[in-house]
C-alpha atoms as a PDB file:
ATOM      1  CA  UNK A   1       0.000   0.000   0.000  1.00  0.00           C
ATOM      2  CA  UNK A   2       2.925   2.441   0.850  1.00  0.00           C
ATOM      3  CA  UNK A   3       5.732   3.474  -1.674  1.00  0.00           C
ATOM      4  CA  UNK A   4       8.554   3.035  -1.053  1.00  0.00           C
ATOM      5  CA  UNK A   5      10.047   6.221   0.864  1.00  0.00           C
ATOM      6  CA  UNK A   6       6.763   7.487   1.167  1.00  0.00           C
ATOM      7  CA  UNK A   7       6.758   9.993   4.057  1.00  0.00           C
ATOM      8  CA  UNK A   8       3.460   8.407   5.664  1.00  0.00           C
ATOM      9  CA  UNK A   9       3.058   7.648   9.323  1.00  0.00           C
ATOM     10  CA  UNK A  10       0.500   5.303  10.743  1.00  0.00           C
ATOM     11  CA  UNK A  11      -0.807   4.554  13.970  1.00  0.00           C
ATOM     12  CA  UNK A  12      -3.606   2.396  15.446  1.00  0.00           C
ATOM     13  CA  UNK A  13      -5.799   3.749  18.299  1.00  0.00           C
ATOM     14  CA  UNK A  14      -7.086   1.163  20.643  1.00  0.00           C
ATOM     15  CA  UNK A  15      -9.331   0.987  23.936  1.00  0.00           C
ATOM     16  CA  UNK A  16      -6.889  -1.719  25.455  1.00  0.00           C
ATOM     17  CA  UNK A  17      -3.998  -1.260  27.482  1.00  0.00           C
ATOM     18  CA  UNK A  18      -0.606  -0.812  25.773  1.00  0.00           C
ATOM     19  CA  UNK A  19       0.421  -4.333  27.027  1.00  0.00           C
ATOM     20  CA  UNK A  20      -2.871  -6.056  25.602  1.00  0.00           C
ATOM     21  CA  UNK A  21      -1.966  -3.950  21.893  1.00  0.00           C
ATOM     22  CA  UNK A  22       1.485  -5.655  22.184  1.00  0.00           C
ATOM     23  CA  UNK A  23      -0.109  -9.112  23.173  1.00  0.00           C
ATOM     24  CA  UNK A  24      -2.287  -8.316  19.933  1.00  0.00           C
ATOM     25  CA  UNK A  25       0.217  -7.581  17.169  1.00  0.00           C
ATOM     26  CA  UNK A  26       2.669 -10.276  18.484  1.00  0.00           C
ATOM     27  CA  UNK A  27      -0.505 -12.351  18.130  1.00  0.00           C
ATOM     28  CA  UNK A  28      -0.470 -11.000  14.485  1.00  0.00           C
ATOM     29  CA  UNK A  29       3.218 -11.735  13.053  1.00  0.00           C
ATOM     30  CA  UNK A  30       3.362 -15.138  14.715  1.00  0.00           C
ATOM     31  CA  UNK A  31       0.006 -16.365  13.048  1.00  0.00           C
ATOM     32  CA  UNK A  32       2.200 -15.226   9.953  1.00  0.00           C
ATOM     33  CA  UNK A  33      -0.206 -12.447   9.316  1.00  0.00           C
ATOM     34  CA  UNK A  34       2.552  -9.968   8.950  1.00  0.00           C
ATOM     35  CA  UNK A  35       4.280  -7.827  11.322  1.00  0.00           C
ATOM     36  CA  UNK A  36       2.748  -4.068  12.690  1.00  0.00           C
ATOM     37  CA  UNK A  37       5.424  -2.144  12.020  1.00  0.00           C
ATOM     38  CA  UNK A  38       3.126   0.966  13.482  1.00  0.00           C
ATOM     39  CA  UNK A  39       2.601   2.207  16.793  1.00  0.00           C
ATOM     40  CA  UNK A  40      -0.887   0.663  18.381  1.00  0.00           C
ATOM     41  CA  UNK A  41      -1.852   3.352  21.151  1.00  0.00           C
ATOM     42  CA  UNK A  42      -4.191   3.226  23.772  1.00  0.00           C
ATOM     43  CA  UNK A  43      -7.056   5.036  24.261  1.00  0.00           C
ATOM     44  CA  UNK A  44      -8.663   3.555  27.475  1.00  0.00           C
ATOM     45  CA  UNK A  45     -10.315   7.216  28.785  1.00  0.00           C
ATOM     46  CA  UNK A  46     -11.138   7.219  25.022  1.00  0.00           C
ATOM     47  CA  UNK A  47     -10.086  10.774  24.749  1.00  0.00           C
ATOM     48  CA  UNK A  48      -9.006  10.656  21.044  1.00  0.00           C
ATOM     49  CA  UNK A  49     -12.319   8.350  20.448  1.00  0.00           C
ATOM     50  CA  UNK A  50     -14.541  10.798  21.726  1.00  0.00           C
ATOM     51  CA  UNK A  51     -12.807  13.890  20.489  1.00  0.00           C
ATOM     52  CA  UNK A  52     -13.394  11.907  16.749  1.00  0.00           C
ATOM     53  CA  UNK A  53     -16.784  10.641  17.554  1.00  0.00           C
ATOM     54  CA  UNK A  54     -16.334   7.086  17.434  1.00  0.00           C
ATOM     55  CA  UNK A  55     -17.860   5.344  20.459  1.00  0.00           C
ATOM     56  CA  UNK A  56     -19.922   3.102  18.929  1.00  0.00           C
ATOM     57  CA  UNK A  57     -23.449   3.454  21.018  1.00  0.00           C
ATOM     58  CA  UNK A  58     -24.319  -0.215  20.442  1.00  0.00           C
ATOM     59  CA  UNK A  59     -22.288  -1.042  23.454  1.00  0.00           C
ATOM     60  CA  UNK A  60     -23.708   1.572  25.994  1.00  0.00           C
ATOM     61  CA  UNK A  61     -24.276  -0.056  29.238  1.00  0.00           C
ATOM     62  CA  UNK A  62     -22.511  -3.171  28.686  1.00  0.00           C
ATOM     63  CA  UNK A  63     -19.016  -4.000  29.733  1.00  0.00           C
ATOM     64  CA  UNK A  64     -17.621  -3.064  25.958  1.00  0.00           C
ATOM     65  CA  UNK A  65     -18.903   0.200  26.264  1.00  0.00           C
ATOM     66  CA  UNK A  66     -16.239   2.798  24.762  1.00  0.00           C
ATOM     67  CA  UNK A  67     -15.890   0.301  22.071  1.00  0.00           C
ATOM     68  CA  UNK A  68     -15.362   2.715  18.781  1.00  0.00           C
ATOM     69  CA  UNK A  69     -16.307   2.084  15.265  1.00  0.00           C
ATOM     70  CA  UNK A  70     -13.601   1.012  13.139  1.00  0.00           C
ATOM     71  CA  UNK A  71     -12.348   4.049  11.513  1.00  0.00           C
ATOM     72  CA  UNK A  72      -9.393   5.560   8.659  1.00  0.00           C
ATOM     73  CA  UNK A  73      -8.430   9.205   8.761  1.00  0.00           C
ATOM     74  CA  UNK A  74      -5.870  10.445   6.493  1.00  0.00           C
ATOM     75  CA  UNK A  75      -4.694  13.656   8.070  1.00  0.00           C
ATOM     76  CA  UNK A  76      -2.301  15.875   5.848  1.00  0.00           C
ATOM     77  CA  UNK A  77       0.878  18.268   6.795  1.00  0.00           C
ATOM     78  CA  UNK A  78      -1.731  21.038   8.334  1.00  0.00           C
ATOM     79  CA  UNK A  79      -2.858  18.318  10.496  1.00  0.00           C
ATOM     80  CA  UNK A  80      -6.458  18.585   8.793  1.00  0.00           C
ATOM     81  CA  UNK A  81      -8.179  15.587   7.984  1.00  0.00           C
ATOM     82  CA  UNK A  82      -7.993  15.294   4.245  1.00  0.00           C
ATOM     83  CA  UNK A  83     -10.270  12.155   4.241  1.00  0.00           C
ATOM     84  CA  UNK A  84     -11.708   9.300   6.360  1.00  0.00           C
ATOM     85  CA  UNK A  85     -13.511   6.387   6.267  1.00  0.00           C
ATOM     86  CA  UNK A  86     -16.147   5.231   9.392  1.00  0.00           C
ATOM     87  CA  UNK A  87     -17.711   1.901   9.555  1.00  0.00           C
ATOM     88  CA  UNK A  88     -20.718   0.554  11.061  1.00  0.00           C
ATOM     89  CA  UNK A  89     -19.525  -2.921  11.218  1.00  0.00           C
ATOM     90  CA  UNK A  90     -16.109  -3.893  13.162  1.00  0.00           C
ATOM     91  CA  UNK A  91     -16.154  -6.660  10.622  1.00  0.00           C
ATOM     92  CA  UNK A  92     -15.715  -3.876   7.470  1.00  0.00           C
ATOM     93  CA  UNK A  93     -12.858  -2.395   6.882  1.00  0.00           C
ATOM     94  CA  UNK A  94     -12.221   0.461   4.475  1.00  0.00           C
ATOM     95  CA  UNK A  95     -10.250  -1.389   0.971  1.00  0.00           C
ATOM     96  CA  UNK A  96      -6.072  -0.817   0.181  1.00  0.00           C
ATOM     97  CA  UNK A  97      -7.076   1.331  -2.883  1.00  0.00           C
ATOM     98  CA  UNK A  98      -9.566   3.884  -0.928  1.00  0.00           C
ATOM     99  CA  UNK A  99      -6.404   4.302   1.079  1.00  0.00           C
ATOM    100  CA  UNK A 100      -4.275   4.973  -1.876  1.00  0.00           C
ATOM    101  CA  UNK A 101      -6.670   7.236  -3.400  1.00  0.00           C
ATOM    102  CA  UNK A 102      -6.845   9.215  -0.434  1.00  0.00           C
ATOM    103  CA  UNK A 103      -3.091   9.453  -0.223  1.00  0.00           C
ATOM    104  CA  UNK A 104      -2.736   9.976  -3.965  1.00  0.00           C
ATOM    105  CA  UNK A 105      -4.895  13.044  -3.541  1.00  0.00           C
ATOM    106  CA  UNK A 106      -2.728  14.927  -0.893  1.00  0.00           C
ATOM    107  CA  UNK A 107       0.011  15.341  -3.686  1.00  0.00           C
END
């Protein structure tokens, strides 16, 4: 998805603990999934969740709630969000080439 020497960062934002984030992309590489070579960083007050508004309501009053909808923001230089991507279903994940597109159109 990234060229190479692409000046792109990514990160993952999770509810979990930093140790459980770890757990989860060791989990990842050894079930020969692929490495994260990205920071996974955790939300647990879900500041950054909220301030995005991502909690996903269909977990309010059970154990899960703070639980956010799976979400891709491409933010550019000005720190603006140039494009994003929110999904109903934890299941659905925006595609590679959405990604790309969104990237492409920062140039």
């Amino acid at each position: 998805m990234l060229k190479r020497g692409e000046n792109v960062k990514l990160y993952a934002i999770s509810v979990d603990p930093p140790d459980v984030g770890k757990d989860f992309a060791k989990k990842l590489a050894a079930d020969g999934k692929g490495e994260v070579n990205f920071p996974i960083l955790s939300d647990p007050d879900h500041k950054i969740i909220d301030a995005y508004r991502l909690r996903d309501p269909a977990y309010e009053g059970s154990q899960y709630y703070g639980i956010p909808h799976p979400a891709v923001y491409v933010i550019d230089k000005a720190g603006k969000v140039a494009w994003a991507k929110i999904e109903s279903n934890y299941r659905e994940r925006p595609a590679n080439d959405e990604i790309r597109a969104a990237l492409d159109a920062l140039k």
